[in-house]
Protein backbone atom coordinates (compact mmCIF):
# COMPACT_ATOMS: atom_id res chain seq x y z
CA UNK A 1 109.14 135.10 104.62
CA UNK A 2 111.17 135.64 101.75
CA UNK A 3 111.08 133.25 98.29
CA UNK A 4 114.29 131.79 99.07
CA UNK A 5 113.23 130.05 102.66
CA UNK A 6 110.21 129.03 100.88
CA UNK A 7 111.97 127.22 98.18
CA UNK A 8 114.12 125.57 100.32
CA UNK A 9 111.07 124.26 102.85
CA UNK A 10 109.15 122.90 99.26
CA UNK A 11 112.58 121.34 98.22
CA UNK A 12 112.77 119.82 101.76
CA UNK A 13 109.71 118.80 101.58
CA UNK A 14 110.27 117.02 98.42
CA UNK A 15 112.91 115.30 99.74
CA UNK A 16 111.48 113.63 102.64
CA UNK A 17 108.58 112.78 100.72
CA UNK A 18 111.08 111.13 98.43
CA UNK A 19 112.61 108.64 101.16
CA UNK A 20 116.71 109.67 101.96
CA UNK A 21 117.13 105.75 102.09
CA UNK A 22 115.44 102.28 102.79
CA UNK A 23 116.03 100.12 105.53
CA UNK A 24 114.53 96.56 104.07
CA UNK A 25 111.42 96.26 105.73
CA UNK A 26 108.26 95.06 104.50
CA UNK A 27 105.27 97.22 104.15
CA UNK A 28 102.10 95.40 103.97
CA UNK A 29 99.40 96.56 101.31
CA UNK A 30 95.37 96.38 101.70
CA UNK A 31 93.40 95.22 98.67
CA UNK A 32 90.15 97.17 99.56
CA UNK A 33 86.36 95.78 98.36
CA UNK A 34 85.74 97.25 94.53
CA UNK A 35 82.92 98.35 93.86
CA UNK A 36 81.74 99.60 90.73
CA UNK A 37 79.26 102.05 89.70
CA UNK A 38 78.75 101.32 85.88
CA UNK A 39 75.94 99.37 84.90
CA UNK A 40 74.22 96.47 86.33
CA UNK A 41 74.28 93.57 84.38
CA UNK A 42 74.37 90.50 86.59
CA UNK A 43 70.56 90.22 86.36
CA UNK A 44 70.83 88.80 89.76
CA UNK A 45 72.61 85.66 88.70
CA UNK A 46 74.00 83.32 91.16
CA UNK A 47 77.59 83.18 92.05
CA UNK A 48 79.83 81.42 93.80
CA UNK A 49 83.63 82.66 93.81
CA UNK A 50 86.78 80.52 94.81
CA UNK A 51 89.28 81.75 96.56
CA UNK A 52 91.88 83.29 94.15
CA UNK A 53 95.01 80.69 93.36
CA UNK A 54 97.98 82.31 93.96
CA UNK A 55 100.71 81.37 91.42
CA UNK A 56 103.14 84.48 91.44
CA UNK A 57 106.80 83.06 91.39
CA UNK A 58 107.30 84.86 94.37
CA UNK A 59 104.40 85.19 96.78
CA UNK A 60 106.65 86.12 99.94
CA UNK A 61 106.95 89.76 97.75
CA UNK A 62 104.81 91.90 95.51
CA UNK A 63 107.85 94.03 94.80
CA UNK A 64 109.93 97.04 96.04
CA UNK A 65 110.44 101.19 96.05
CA UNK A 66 113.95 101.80 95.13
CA UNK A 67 114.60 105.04 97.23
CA UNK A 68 116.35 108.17 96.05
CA UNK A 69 119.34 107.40 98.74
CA UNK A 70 119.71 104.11 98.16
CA UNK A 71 118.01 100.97 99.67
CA UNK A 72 114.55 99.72 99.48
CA UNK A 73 111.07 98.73 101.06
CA UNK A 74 109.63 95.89 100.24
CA UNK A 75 105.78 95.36 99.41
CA UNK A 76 103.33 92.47 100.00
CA UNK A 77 99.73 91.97 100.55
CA UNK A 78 98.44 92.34 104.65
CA UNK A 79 98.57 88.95 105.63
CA UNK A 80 100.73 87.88 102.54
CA UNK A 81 96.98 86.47 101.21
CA UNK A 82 96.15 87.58 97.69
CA UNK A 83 93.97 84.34 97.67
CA UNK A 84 91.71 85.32 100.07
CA UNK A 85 92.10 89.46 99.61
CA UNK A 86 91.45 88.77 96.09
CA UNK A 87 88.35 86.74 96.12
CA UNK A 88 86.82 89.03 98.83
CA UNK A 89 86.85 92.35 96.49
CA UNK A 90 85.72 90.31 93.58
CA UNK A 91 82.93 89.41 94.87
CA UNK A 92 81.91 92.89 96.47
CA UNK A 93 82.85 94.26 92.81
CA UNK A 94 80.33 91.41 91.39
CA UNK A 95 77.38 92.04 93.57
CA UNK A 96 77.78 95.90 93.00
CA UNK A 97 77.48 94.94 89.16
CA UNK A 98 74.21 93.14 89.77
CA UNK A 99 75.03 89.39 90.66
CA UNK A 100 74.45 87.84 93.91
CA UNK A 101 78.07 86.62 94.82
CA UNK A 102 79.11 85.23 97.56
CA UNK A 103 81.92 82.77 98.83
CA UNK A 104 82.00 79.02 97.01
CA UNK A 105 80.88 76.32 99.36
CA UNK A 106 77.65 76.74 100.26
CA UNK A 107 74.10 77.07 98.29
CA UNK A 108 72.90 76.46 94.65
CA UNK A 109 74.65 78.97 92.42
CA UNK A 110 74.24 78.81 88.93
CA UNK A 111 77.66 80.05 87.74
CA UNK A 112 81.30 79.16 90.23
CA UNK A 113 84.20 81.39 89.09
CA UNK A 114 87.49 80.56 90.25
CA UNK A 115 90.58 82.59 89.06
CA UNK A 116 94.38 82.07 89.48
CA UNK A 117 96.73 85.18 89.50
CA UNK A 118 100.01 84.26 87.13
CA UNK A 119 101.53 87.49 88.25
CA UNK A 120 101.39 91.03 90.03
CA UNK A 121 104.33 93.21 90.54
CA UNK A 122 104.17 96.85 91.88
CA UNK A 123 107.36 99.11 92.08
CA UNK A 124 108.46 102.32 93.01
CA UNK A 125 111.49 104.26 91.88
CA UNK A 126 112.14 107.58 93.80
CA UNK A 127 114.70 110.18 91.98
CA UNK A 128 114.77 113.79 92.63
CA UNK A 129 111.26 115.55 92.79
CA UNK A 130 109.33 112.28 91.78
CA UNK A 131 108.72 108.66 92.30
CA UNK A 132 107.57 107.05 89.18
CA UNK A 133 105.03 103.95 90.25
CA UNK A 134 103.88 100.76 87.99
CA UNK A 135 101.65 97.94 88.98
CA UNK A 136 100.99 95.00 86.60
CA UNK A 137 99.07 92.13 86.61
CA UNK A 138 97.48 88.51 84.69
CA UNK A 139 94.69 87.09 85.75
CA UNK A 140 93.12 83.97 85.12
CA UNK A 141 89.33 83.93 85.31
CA UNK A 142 87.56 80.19 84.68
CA UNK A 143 83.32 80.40 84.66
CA UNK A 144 81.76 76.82 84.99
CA UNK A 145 78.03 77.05 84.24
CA UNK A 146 75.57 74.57 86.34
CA UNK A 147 73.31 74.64 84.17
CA UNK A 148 74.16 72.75 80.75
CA UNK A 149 77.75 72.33 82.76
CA UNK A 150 79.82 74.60 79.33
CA UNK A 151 82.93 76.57 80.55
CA UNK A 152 84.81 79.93 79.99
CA UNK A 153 88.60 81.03 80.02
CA UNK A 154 89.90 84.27 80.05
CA UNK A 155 93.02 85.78 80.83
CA UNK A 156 93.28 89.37 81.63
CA UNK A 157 96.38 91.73 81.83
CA UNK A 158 95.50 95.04 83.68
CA UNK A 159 98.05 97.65 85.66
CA UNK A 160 99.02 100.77 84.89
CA UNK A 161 101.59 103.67 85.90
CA UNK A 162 101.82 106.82 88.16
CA UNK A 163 104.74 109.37 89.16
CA UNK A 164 104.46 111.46 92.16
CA UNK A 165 106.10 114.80 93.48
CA UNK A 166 105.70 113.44 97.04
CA UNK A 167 105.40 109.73 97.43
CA UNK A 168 102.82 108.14 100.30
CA UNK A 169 102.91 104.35 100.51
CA UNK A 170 98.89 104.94 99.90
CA UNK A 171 99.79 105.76 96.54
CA UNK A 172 101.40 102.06 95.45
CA UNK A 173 98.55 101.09 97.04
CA UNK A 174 95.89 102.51 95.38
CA UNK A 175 97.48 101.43 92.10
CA UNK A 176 97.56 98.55 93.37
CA UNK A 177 94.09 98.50 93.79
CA UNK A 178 93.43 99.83 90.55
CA UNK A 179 94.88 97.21 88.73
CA UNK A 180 92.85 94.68 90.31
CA UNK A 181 89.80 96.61 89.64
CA UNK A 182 90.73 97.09 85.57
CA UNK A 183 91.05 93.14 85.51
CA UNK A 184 87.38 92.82 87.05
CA UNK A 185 86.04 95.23 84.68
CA UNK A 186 87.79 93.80 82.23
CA UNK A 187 86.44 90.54 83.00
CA UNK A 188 82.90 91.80 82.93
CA UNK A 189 83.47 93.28 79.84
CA UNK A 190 84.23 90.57 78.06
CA UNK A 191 81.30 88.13 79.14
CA UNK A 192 77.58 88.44 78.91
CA UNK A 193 74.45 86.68 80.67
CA UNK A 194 72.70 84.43 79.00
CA UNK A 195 69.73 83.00 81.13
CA UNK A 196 71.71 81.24 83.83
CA UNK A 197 75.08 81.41 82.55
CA UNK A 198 77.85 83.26 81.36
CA UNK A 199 79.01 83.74 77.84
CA UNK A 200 81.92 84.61 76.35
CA UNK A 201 81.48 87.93 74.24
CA UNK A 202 81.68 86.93 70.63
């Protein structure tokens, strides 16, 4: 095989992984549990977590891939649940940071954490030999400590950018993902344990 046929297959290749043209339809995106491997600092406090309140202006869409040929696909969350998805991988990311979390509702926890998502976007533009990727989003965290009954705000911003030779719709996802996992860390970063609560950092 000569250079020239070989070219042409990559550029093809390219191409296709580019999209010629979207047709409008909806692709559905996983939020996956987010676990964490840095250090464990919940000291096995008690937590209950709401389920995440969804306040995007538009929750029927989490945004869009412009293709190369013209069109687009649309994005939302499987289900079209952020609450719930949400929620879920916070607390897997809490317990793998020390805590015991778990679903509000039931038991004694010492610390409830509810949080309410002001926005998250994630789009795609595909040109020639890339599709450039960004995924954004503000968070809303809100601690209420039991104990002496004190509370904590924070609002986090978190997202970031990617560009691709050959797009896969796993890649918007996993930024996706990403973003939501910078806003836990974030979070966590920005709050300490003291006895049976949580403190903001000072």
């Amino acid at each position: 095989m000569t250079i020239r046929p070989v070219l042409m297959i990559c550029m093809l290749l390219v191409f296709l992984g580019s999209g010629c043209s979207g047709t409008g339809e909806m692709v559905n995106l996983r939020i996956y549990d987010l676990p964490s491997d840095k250090e464990k600092i919940g000291a096995n406090l008690v937590v209950a977590v709401e389920t995440f309140e969804d306040m995007r202006g538009n929750k029927e869409q989490l945004g869009s891939r412009i293709h190369m040929g013209g069109g687009q696909t649309y994005y939302n969350f499987m289900g079209g649940n952020l609450g719930t998805g949400g929620s879920e991988a916070f607390i897997a990311f809490l317990n793998s940071r020390g805590f015991q979390a778990s679903k509000a509702g039931s038991g004694s926890p010492d610390v409830t954490i509810s949080a309410i998502v002001r926005n998250f976007t994630a789009e795609a533009v595909s040109t020639f030999m890339n599709t450039h990727l960004e995924a954004h989003a503000i968070t809303e965290f809100h601690v209420s400590n039991h104990a002496d009954d004190s509370k904590v705000r924070l609002t986090i911003g978190s997202g970031g950018t990617d560009d691709e030779l050959i797009f896969d719709q796993e890649d918007i996802e996993e930024l996706v993902n990403t973003a939501l996992q910078e806003g836990f860390e974030e979070f966590l970063d920005n709050i300490v344990v003291q006895g049976k609560t949580l403190r903001k950092k000072v």
